[in-house]
PDB file of N, CA and C in Angstrom:
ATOM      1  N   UNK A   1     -14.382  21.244  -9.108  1.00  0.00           N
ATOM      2  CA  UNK A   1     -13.625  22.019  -8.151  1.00  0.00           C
ATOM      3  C   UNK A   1     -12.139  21.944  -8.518  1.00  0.00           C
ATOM      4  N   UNK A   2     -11.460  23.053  -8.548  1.00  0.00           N
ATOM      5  CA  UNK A   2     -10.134  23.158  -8.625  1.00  0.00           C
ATOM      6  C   UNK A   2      -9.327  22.683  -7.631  1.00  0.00           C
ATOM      7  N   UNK A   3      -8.128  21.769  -7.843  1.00  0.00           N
ATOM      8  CA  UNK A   3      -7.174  21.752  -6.912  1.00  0.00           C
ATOM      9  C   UNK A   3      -6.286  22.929  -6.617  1.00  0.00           C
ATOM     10  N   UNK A   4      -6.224  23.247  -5.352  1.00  0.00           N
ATOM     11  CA  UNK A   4      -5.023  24.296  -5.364  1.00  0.00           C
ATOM     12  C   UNK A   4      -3.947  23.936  -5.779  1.00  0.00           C
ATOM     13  N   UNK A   5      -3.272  25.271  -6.430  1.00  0.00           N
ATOM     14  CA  UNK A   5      -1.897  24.849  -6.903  1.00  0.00           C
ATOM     15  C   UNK A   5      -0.464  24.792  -6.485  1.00  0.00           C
ATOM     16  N   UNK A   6       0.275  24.246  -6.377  1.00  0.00           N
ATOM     17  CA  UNK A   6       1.482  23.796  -5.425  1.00  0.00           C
ATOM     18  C   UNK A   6       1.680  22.761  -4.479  1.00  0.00           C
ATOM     19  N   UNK A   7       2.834  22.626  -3.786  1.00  0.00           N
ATOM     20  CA  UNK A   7       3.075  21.794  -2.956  1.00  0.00           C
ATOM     21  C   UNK A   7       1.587  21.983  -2.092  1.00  0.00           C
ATOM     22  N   UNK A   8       1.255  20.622  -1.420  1.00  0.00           N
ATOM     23  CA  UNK A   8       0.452  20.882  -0.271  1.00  0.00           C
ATOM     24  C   UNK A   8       1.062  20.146   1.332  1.00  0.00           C
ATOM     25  N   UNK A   9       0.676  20.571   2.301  1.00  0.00           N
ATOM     26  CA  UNK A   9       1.180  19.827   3.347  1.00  0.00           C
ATOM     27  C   UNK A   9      -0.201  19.057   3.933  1.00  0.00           C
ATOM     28  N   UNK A  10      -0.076  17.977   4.206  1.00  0.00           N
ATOM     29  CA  UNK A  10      -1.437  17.012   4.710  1.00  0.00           C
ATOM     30  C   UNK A  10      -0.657  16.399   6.274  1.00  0.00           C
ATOM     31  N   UNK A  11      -1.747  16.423   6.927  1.00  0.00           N
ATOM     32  CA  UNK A  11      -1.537  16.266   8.668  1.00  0.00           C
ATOM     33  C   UNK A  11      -1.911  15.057   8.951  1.00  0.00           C
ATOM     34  N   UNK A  12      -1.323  13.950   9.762  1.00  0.00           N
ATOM     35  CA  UNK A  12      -1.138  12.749  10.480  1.00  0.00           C
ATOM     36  C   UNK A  12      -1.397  13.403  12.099  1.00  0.00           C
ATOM     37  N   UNK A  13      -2.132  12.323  12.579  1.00  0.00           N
ATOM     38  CA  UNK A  13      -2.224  12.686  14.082  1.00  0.00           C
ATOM     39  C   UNK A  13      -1.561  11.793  14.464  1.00  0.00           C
ATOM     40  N   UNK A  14      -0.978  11.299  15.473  1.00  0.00           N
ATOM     41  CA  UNK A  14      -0.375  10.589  16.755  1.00  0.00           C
ATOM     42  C   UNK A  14      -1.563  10.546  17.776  1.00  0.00           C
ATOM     43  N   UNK A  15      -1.974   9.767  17.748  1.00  0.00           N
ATOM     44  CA  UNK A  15      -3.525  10.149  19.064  1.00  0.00           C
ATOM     45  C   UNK A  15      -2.981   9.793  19.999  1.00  0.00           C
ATOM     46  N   UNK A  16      -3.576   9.670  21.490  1.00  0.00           N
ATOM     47  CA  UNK A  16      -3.457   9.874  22.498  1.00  0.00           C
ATOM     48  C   UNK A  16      -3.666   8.699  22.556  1.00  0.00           C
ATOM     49  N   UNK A  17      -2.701   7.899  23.651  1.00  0.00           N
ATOM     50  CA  UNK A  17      -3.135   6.138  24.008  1.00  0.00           C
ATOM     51  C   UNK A  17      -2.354   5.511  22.861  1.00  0.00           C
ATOM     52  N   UNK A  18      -1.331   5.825  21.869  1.00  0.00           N
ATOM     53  CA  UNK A  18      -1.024   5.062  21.314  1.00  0.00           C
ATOM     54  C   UNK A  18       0.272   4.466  21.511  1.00  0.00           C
ATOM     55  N   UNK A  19       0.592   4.361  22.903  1.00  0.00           N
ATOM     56  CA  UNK A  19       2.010   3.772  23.513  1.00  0.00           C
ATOM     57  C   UNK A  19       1.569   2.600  24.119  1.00  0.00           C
ATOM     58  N   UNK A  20       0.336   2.132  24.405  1.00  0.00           N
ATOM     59  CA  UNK A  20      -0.031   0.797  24.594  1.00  0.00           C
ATOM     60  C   UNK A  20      -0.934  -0.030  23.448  1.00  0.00           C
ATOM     61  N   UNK A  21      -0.065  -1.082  23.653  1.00  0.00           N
ATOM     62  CA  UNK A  21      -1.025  -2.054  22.225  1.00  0.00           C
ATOM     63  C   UNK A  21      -2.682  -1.685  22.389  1.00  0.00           C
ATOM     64  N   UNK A  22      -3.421  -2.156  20.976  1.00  0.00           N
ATOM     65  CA  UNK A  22      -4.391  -1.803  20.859  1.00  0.00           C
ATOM     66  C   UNK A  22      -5.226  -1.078  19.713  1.00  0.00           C
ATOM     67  N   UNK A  23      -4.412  -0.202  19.850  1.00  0.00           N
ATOM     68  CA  UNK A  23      -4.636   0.732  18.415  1.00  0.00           C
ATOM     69  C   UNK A  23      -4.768   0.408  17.006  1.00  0.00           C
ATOM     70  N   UNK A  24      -3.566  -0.635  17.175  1.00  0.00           N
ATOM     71  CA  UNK A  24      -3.396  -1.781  15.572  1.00  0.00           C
ATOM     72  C   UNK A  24      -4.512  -2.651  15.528  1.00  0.00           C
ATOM     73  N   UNK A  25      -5.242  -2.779  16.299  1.00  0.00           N
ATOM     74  CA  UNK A  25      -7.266  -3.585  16.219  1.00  0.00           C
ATOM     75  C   UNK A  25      -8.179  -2.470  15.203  1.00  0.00           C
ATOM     76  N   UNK A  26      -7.808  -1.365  15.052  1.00  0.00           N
ATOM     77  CA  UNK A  26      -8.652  -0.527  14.213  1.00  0.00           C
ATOM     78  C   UNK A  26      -7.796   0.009  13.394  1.00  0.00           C
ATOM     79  N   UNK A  27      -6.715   0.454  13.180  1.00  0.00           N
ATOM     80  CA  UNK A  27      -5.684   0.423  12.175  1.00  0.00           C
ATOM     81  C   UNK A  27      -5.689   2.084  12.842  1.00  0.00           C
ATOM     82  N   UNK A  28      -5.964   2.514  14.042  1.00  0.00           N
ATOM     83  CA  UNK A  28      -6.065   4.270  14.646  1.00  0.00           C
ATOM     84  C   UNK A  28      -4.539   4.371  14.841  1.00  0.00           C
ATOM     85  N   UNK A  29      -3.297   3.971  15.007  1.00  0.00           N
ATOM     86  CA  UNK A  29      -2.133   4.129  15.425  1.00  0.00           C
ATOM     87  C   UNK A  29      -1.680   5.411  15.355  1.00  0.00           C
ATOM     88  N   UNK A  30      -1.940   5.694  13.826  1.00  0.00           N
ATOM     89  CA  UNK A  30      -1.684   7.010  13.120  1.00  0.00           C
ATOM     90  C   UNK A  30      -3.070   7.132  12.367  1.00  0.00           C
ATOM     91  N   UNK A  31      -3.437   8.575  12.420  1.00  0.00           N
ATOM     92  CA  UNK A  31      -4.889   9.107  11.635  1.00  0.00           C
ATOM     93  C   UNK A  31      -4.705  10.045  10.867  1.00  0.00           C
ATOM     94  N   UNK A  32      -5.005   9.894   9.892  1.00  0.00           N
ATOM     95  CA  UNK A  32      -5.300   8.416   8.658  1.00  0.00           C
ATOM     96  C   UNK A  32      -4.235   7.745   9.325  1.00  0.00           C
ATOM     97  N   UNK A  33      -4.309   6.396   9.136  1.00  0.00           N
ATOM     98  CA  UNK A  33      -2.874   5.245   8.777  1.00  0.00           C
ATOM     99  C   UNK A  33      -2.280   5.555   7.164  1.00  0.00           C
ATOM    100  N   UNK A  34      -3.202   5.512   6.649  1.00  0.00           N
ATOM    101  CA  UNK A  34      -3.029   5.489   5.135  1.00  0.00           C
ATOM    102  C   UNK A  34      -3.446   6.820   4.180  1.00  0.00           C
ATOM    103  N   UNK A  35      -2.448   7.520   3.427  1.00  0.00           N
ATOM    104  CA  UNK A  35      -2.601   8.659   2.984  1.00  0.00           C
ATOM    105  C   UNK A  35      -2.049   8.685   1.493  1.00  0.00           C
ATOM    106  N   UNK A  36      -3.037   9.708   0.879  1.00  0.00           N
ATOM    107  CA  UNK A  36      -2.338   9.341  -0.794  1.00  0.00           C
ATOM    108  C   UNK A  36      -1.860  10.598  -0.610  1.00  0.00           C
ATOM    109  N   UNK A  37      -1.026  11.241  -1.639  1.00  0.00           N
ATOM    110  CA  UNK A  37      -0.532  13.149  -1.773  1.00  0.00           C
ATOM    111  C   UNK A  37       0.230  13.116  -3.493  1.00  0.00           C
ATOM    112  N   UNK A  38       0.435  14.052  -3.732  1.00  0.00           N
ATOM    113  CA  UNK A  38       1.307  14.109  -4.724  1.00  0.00           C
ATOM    114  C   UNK A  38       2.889  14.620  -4.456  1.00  0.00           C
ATOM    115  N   UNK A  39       3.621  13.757  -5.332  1.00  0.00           N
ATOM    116  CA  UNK A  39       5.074  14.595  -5.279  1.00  0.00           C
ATOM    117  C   UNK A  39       5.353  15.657  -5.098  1.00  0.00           C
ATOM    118  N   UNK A  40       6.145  16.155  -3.876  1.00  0.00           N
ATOM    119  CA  UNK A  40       6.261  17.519  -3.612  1.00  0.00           C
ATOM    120  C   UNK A  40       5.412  17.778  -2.528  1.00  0.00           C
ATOM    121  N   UNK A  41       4.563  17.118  -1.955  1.00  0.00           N
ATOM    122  CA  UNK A  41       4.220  17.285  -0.712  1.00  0.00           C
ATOM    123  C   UNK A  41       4.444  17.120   0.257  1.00  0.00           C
ATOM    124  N   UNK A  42       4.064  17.456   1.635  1.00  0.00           N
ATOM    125  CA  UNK A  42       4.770  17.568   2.682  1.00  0.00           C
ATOM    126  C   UNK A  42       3.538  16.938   3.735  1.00  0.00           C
ATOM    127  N   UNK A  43       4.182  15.770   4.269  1.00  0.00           N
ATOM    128  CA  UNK A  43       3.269  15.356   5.616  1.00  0.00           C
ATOM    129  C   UNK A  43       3.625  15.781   7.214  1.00  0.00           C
ATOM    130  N   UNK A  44       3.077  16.112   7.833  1.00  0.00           N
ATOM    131  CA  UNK A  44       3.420  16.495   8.949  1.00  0.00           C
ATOM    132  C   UNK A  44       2.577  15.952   9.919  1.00  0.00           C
ATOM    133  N   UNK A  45       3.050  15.281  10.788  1.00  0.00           N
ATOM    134  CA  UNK A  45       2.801  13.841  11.948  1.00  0.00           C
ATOM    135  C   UNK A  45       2.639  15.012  13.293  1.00  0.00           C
ATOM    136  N   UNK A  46       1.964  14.760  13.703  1.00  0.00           N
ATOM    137  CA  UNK A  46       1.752  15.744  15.132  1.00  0.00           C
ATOM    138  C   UNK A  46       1.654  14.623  16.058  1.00  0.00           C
ATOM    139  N   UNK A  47       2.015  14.807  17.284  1.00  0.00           N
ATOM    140  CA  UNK A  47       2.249  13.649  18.579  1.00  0.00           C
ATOM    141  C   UNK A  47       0.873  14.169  19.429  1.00  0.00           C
ATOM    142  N   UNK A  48       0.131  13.714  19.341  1.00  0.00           N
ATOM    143  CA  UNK A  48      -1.110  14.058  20.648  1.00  0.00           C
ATOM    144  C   UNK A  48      -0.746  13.186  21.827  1.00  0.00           C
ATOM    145  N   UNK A  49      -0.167  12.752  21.385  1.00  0.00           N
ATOM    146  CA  UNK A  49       0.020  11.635  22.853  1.00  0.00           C
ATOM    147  C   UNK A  49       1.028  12.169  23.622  1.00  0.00           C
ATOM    148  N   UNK A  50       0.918  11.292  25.059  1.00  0.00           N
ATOM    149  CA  UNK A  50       1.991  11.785  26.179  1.00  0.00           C
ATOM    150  C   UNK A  50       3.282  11.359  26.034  1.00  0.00           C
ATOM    151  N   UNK A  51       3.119   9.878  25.539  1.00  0.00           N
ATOM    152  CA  UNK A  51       4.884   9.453  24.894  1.00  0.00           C
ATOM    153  C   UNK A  51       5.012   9.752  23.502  1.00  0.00           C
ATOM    154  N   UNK A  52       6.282   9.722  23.821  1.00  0.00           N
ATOM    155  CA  UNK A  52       7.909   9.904  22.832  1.00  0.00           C
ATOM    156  C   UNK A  52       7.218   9.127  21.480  1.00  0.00           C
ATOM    157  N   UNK A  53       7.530   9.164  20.422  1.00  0.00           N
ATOM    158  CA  UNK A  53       7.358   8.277  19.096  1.00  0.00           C
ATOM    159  C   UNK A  53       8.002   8.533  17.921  1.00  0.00           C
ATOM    160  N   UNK A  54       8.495   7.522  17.164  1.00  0.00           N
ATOM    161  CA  UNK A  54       8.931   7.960  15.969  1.00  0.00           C
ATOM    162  C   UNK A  54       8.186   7.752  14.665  1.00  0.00           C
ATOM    163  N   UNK A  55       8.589   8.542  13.609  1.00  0.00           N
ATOM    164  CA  UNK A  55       7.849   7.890  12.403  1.00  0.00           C
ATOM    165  C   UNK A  55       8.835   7.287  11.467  1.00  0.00           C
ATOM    166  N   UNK A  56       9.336   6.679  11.185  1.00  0.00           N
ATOM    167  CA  UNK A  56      10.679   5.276  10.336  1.00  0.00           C
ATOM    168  C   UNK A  56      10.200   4.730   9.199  1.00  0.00           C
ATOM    169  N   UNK A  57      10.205   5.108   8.180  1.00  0.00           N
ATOM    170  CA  UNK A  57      10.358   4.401   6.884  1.00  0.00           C
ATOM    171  C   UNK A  57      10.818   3.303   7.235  1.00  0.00           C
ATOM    172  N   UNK A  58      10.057   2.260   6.340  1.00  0.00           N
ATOM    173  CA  UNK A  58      10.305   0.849   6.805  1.00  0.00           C
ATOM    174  C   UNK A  58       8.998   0.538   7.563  1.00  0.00           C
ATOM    175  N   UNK A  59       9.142  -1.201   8.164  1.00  0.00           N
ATOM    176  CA  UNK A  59       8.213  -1.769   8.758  1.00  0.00           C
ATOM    177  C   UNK A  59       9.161  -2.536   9.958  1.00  0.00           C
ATOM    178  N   UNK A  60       7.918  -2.900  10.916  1.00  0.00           N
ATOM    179  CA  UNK A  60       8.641  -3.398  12.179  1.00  0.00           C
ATOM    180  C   UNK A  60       9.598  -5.033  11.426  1.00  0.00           C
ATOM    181  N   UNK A  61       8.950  -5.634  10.598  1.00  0.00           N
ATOM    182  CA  UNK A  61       9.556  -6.990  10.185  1.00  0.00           C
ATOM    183  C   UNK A  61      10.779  -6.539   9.135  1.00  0.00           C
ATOM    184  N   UNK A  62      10.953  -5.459   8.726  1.00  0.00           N
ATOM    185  CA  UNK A  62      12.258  -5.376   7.929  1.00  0.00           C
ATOM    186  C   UNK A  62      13.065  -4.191   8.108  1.00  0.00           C
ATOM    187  N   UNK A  63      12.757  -3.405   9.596  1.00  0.00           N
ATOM    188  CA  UNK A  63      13.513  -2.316   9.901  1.00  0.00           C
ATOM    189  C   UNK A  63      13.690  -1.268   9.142  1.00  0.00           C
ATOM    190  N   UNK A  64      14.476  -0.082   9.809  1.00  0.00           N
ATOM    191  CA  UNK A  64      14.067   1.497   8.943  1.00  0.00           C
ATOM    192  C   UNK A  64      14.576   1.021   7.310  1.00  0.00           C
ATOM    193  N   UNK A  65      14.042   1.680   6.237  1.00  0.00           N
ATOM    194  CA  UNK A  65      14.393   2.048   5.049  1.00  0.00           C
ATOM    195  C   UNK A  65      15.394   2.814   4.801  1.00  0.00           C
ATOM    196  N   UNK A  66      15.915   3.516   5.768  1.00  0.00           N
ATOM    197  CA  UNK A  66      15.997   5.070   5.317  1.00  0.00           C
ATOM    198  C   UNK A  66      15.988   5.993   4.983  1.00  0.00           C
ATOM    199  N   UNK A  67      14.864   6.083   4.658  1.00  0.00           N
ATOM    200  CA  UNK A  67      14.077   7.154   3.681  1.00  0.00           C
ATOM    201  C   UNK A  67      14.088   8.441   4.255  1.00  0.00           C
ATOM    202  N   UNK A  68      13.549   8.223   5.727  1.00  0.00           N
ATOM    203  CA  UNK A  68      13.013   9.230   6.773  1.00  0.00           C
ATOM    204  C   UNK A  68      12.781   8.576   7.736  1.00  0.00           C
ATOM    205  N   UNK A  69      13.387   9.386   8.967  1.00  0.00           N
ATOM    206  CA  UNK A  69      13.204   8.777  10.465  1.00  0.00           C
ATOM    207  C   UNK A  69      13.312  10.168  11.127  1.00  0.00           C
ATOM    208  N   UNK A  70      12.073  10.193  12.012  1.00  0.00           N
ATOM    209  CA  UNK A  70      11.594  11.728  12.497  1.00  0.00           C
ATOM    210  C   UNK A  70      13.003  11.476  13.930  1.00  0.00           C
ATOM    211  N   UNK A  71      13.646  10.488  14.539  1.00  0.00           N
ATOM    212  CA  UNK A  71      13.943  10.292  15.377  1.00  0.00           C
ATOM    213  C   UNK A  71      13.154  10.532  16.688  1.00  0.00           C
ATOM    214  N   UNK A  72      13.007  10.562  18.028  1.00  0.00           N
ATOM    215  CA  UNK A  72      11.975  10.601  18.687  1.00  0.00           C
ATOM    216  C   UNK A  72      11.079  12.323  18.699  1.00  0.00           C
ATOM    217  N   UNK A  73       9.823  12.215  18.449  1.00  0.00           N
ATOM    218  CA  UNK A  73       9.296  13.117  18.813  1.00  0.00           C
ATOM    219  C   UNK A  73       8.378  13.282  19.425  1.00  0.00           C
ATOM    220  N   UNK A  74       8.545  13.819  20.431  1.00  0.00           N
ATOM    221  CA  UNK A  74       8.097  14.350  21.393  1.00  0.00           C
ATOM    222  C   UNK A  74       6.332  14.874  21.854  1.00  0.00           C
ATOM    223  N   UNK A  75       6.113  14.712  22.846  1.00  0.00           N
ATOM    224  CA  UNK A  75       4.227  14.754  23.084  1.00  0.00           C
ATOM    225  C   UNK A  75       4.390  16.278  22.458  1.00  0.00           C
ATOM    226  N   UNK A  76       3.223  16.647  21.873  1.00  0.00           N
ATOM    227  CA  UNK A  76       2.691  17.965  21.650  1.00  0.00           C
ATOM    228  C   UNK A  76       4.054  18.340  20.446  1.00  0.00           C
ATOM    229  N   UNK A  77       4.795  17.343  20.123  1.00  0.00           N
ATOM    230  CA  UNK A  77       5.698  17.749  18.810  1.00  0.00           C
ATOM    231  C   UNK A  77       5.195  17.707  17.814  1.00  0.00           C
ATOM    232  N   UNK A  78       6.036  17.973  16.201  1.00  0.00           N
ATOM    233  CA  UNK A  78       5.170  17.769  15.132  1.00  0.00           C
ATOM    234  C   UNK A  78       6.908  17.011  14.378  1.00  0.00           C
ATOM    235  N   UNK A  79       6.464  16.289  13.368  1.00  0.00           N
ATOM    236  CA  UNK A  79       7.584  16.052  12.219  1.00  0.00           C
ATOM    237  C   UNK A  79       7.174  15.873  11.110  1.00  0.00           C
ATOM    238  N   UNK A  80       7.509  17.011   9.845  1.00  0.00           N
ATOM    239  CA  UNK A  80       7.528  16.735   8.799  1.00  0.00           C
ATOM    240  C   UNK A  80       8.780  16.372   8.138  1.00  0.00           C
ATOM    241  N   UNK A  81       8.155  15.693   6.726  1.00  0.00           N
ATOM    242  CA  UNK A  81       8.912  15.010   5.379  1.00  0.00           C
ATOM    243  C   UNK A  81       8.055  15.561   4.098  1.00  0.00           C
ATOM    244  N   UNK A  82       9.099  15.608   3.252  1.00  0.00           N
ATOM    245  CA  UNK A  82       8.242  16.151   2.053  1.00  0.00           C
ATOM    246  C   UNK A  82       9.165  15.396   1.348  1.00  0.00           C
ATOM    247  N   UNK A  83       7.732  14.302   0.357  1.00  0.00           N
ATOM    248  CA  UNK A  83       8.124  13.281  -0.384  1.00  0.00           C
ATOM    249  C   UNK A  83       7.891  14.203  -2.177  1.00  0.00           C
ATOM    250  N   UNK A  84       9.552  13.724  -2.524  1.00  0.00           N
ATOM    251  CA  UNK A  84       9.571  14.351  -3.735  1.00  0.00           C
ATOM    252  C   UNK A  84       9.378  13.036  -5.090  1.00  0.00           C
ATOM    253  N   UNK A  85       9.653  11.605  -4.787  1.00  0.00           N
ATOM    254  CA  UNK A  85       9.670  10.633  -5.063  1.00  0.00           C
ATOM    255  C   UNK A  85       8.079  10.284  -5.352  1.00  0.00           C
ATOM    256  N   UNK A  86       7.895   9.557  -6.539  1.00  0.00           N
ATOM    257  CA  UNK A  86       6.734   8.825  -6.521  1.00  0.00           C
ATOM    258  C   UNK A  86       6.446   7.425  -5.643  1.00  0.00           C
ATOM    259  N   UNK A  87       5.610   7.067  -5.105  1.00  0.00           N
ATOM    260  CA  UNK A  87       5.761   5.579  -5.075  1.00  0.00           C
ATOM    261  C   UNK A  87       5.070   5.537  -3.296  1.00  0.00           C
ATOM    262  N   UNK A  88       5.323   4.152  -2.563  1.00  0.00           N
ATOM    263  CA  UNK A  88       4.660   3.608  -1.619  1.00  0.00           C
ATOM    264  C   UNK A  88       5.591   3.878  -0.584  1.00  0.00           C
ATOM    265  N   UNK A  89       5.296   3.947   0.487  1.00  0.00           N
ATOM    266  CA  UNK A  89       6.121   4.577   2.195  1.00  0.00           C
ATOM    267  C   UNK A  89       5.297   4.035   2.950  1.00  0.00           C
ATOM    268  N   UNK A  90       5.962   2.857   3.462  1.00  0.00           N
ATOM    269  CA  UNK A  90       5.101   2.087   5.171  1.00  0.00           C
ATOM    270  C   UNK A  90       6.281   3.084   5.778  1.00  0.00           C
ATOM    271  N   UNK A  91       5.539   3.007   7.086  1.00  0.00           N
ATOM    272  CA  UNK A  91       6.297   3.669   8.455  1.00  0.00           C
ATOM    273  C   UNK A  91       5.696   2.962   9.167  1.00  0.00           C
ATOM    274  N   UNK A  92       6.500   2.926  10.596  1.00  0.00           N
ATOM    275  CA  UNK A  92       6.131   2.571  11.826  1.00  0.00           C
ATOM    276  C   UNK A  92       7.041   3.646  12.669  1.00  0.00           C
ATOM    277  N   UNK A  93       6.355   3.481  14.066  1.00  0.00           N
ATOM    278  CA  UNK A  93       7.365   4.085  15.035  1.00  0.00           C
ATOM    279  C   UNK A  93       8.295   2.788  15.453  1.00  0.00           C
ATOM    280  N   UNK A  94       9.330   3.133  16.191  1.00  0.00           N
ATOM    281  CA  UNK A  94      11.087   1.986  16.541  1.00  0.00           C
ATOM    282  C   UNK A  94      10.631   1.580  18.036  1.00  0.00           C
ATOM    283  N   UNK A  95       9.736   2.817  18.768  1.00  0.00           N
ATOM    284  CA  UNK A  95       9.589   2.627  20.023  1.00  0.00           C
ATOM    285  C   UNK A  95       8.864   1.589  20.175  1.00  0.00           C
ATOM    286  N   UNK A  96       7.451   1.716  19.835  1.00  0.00           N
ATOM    287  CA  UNK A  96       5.824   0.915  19.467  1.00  0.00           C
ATOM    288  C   UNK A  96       5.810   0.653  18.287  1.00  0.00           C
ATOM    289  N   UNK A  97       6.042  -0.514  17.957  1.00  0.00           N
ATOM    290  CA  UNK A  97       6.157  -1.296  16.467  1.00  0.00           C
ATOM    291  C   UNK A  97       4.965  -1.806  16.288  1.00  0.00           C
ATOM    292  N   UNK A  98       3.811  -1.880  16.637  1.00  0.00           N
ATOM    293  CA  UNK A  98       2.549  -2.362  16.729  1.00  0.00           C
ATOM    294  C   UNK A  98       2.030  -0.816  15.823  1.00  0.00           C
ATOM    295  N   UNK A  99       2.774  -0.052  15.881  1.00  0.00           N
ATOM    296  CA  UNK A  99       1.771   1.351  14.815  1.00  0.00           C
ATOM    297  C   UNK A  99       2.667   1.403  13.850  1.00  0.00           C
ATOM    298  N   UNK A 100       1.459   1.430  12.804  1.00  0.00           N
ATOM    299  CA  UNK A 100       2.177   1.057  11.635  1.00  0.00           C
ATOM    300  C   UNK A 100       1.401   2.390  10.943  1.00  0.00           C
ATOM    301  N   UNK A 101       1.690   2.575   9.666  1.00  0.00           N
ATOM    302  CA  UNK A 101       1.554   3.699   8.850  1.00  0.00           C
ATOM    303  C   UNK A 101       1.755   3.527   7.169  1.00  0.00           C
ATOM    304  N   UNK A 102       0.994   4.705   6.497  1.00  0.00           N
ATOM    305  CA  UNK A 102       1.652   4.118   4.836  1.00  0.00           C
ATOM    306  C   UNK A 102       1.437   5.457   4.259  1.00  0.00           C
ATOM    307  N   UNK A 103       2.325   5.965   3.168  1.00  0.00           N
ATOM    308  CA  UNK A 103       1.816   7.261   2.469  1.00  0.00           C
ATOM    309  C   UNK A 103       2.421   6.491   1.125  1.00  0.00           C
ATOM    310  N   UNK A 104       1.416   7.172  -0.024  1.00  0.00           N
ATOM    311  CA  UNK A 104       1.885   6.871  -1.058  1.00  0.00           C
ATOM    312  C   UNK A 104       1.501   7.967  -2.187  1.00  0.00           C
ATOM    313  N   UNK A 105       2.312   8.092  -2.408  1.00  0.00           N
ATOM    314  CA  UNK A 105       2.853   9.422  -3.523  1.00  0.00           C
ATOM    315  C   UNK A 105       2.813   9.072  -5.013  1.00  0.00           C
ATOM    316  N   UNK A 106       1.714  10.018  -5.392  1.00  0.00           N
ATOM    317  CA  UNK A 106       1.368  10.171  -6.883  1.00  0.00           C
ATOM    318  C   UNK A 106       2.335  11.073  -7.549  1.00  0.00           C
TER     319      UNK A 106
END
């Protein structure tokens, strides 16, 4: 099977319930948690949930990276990044540091 050709954009959910601990017991925080893509792609995080959240390069034990920080977004929001860089991306949200996240770019 052929890959299509060009950038692609790949979707992250925010599920619903993920403003109270819990979620980090099954690694559901973000769905996938963990995503591969190639350079030049574009992820886009959708909020299903009722609270506010961010997505922050970086981890809760060593704070944002600065890579990318969606700043808060909003229930029923979306935030994309399009990683042009090869290499590994933890995220968490700043609000709920218990959801954690990872994309890593071929």
């Amino acid at each position: 099977m052929k890959e299509p050709a060009g950038p692609q954009t790949h979707k992250v959910s925010i599920p619903a319930g993920t403003s109270t601990p819990g979620c980090e017991s099954n690694n559901a925080c973000y769905t996938p948690a963990s995503i591969t893509i190639n350079a030049g792609d574009t992820v886009t995080w959708n909020n299903a949930d009722t609270a506010a959240h961010t997505v922050t390069g970086g981890s809760p034990a060593d704070g944002p990276s600065g890579v990318f920080d969606s700043s808060l977004v909003m229930a029923g929001a979306d935030y994309a990044f399009t990683f042009n860089d090869k290499g590994s991306y933890k995220y968490f949200c700043m609000v709920h540091p218990w959801m954690t996240g990872s994309v890593t770019v071929n």
